[in-house]
Protein backbone atom coordinates (compact mmCIF):
# COMPACT_ATOMS: atom_id res chain seq x y z
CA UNK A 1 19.38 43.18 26.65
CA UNK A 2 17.21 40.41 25.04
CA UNK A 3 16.79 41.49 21.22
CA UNK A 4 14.48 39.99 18.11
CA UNK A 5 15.51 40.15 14.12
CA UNK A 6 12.77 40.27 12.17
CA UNK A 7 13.17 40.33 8.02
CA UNK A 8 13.36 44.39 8.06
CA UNK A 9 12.94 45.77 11.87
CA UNK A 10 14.87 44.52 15.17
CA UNK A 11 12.88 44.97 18.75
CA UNK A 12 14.87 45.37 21.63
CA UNK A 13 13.84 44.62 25.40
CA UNK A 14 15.86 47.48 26.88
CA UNK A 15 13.66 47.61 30.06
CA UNK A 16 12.23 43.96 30.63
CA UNK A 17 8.84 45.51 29.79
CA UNK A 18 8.05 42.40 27.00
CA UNK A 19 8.19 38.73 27.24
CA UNK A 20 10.22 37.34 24.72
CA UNK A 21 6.91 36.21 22.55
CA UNK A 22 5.72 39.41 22.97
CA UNK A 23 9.24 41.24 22.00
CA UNK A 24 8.93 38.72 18.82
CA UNK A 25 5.72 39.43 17.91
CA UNK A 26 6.31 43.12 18.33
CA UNK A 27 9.28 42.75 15.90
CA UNK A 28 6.11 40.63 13.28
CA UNK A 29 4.00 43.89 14.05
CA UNK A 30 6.01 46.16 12.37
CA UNK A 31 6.97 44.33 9.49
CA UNK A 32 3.05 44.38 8.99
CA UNK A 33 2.18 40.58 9.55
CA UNK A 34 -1.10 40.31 10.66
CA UNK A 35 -2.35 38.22 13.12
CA UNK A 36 -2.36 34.83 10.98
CA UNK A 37 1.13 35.19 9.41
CA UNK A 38 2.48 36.03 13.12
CA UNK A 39 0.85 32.69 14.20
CA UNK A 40 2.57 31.00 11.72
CA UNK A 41 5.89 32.19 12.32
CA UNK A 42 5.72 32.24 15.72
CA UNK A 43 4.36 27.69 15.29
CA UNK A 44 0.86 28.63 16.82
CA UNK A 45 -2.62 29.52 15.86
CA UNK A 46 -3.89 33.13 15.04
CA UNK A 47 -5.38 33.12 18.46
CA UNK A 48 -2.50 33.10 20.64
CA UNK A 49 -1.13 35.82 17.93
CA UNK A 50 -4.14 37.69 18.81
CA UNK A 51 -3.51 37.70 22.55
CA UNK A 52 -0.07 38.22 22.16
CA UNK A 53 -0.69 41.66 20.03
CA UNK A 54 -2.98 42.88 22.49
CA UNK A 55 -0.62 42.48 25.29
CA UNK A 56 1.99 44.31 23.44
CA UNK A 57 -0.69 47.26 22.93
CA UNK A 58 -1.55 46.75 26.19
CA UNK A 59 1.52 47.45 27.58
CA UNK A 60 2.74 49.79 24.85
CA UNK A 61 -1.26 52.00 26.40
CA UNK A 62 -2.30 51.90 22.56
CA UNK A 63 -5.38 50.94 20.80
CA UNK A 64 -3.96 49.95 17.36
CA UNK A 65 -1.43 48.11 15.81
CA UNK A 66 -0.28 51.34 14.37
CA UNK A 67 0.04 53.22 17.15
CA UNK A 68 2.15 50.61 19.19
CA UNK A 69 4.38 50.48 16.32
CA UNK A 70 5.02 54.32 16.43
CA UNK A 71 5.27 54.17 19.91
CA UNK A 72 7.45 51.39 20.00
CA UNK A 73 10.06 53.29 17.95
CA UNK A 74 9.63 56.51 19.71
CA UNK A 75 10.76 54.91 23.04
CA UNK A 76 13.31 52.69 21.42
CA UNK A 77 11.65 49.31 21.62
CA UNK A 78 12.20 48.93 17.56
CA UNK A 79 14.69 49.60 15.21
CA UNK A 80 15.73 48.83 11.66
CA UNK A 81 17.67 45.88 11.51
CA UNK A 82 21.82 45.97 10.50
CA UNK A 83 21.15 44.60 6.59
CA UNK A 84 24.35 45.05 5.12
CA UNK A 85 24.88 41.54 6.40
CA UNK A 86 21.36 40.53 5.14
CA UNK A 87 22.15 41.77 1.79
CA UNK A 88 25.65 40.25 1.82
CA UNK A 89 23.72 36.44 2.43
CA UNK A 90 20.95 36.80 -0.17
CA UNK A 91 24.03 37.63 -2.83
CA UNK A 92 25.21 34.35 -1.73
CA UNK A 93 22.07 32.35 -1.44
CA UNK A 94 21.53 34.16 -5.02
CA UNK A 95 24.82 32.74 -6.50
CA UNK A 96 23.86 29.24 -5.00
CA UNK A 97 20.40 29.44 -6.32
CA UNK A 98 22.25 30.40 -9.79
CA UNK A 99 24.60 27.63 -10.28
CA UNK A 100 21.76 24.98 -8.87
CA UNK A 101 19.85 25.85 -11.48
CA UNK A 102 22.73 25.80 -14.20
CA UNK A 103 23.80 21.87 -12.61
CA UNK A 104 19.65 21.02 -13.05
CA UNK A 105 19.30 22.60 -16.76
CA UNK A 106 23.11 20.33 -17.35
CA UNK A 107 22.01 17.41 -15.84
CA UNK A 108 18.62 17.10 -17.75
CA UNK A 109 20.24 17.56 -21.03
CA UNK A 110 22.72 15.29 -20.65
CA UNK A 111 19.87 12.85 -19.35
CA UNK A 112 18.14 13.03 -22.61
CA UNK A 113 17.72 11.28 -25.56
CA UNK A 114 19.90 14.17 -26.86
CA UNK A 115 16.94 16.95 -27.98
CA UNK A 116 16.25 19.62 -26.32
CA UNK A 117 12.37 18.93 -25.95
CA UNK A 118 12.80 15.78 -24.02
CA UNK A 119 14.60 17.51 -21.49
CA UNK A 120 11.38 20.14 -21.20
CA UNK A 121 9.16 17.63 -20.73
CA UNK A 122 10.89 15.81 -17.70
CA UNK A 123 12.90 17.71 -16.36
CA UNK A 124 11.88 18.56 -12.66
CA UNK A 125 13.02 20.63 -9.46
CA UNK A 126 12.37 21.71 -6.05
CA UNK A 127 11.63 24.88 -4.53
CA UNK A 128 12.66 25.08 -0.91
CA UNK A 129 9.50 23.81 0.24
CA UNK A 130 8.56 20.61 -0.85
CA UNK A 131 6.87 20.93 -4.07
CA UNK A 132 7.61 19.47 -6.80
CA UNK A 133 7.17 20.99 -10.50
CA UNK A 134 7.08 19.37 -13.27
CA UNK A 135 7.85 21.70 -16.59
CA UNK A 136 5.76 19.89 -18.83
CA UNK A 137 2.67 21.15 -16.49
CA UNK A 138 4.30 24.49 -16.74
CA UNK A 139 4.80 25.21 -19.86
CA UNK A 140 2.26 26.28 -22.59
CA UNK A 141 3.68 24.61 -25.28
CA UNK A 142 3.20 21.31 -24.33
CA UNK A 143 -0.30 21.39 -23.25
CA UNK A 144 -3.14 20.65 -25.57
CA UNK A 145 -1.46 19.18 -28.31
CA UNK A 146 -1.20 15.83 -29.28
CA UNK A 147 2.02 13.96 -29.49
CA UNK A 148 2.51 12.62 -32.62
């Protein structure tokens, strides 16, 4: 049986009656997504989303997202997702997150000239996506003054 995790919700193909696109975006529907965010997680536009909702209503014989999502659970097409495992990984990606941070906060004080403000001002990180942030556009302290 062909089966889709989403974040909260896990949709099962337990008679062929979905496509796997459609079984995945059936899984997007009832964690809420709307047509846009589906697109993006699924690497298309919102209008193949679109199309691919309304052929899971279509099949599902509903008129709303809502209803296909009700229905969907009532015949066993959707069902809440095993997150004991889930929550054991976030701990972990937690922890990681933790001691990354710790290593960064290390690593610019020891960088320093040996004050604490000089590591404020440029220090930097990264966020998992690629952006970078600098503190000293961060924080409130060190805007508008004048360095003297």
């Amino acid at each position: 049986m062909q089966t889709f995790t989403a974040t909260e919700f896990t949709a099962c193909n337990k008679d062929n009656l979905f496509t796997k696109s459609q079984l995945e975006t059936l899984a997007w529907m009832a964690e809420g997504k709307e047509n846009f965010a589906i697109g993006i997680l699924r690497g298309h536009g919102e209008p193949g989303a679109k199309k691919l909702t309304c052929q899971v209503m279509h099949k599902l014989h509903c008129n709303n997202r809502c209803l296909a999502v009700a229905r969907a659970f009532k015949e066993g097409y959707l069902k809440a997702a095993d997150t004991t495992r889930k929550v054991a990984e976030a701990t972990k990606n937690n922890a990681a997150k933790a001691i990354a941070g710790a290593l960064i906060v290390i690593s610019g004080i020891t960088a320093g000239t040996g004050t604490g403000d000089s590591f404020l001002r440029t220090a930097s990180s990264r966020s998992q996506g690629v952006h970078r942030v600098r503190w000293e556009e961060v924080l409130p302290a060190n805007h508008g003054g004048t360095n003297a």
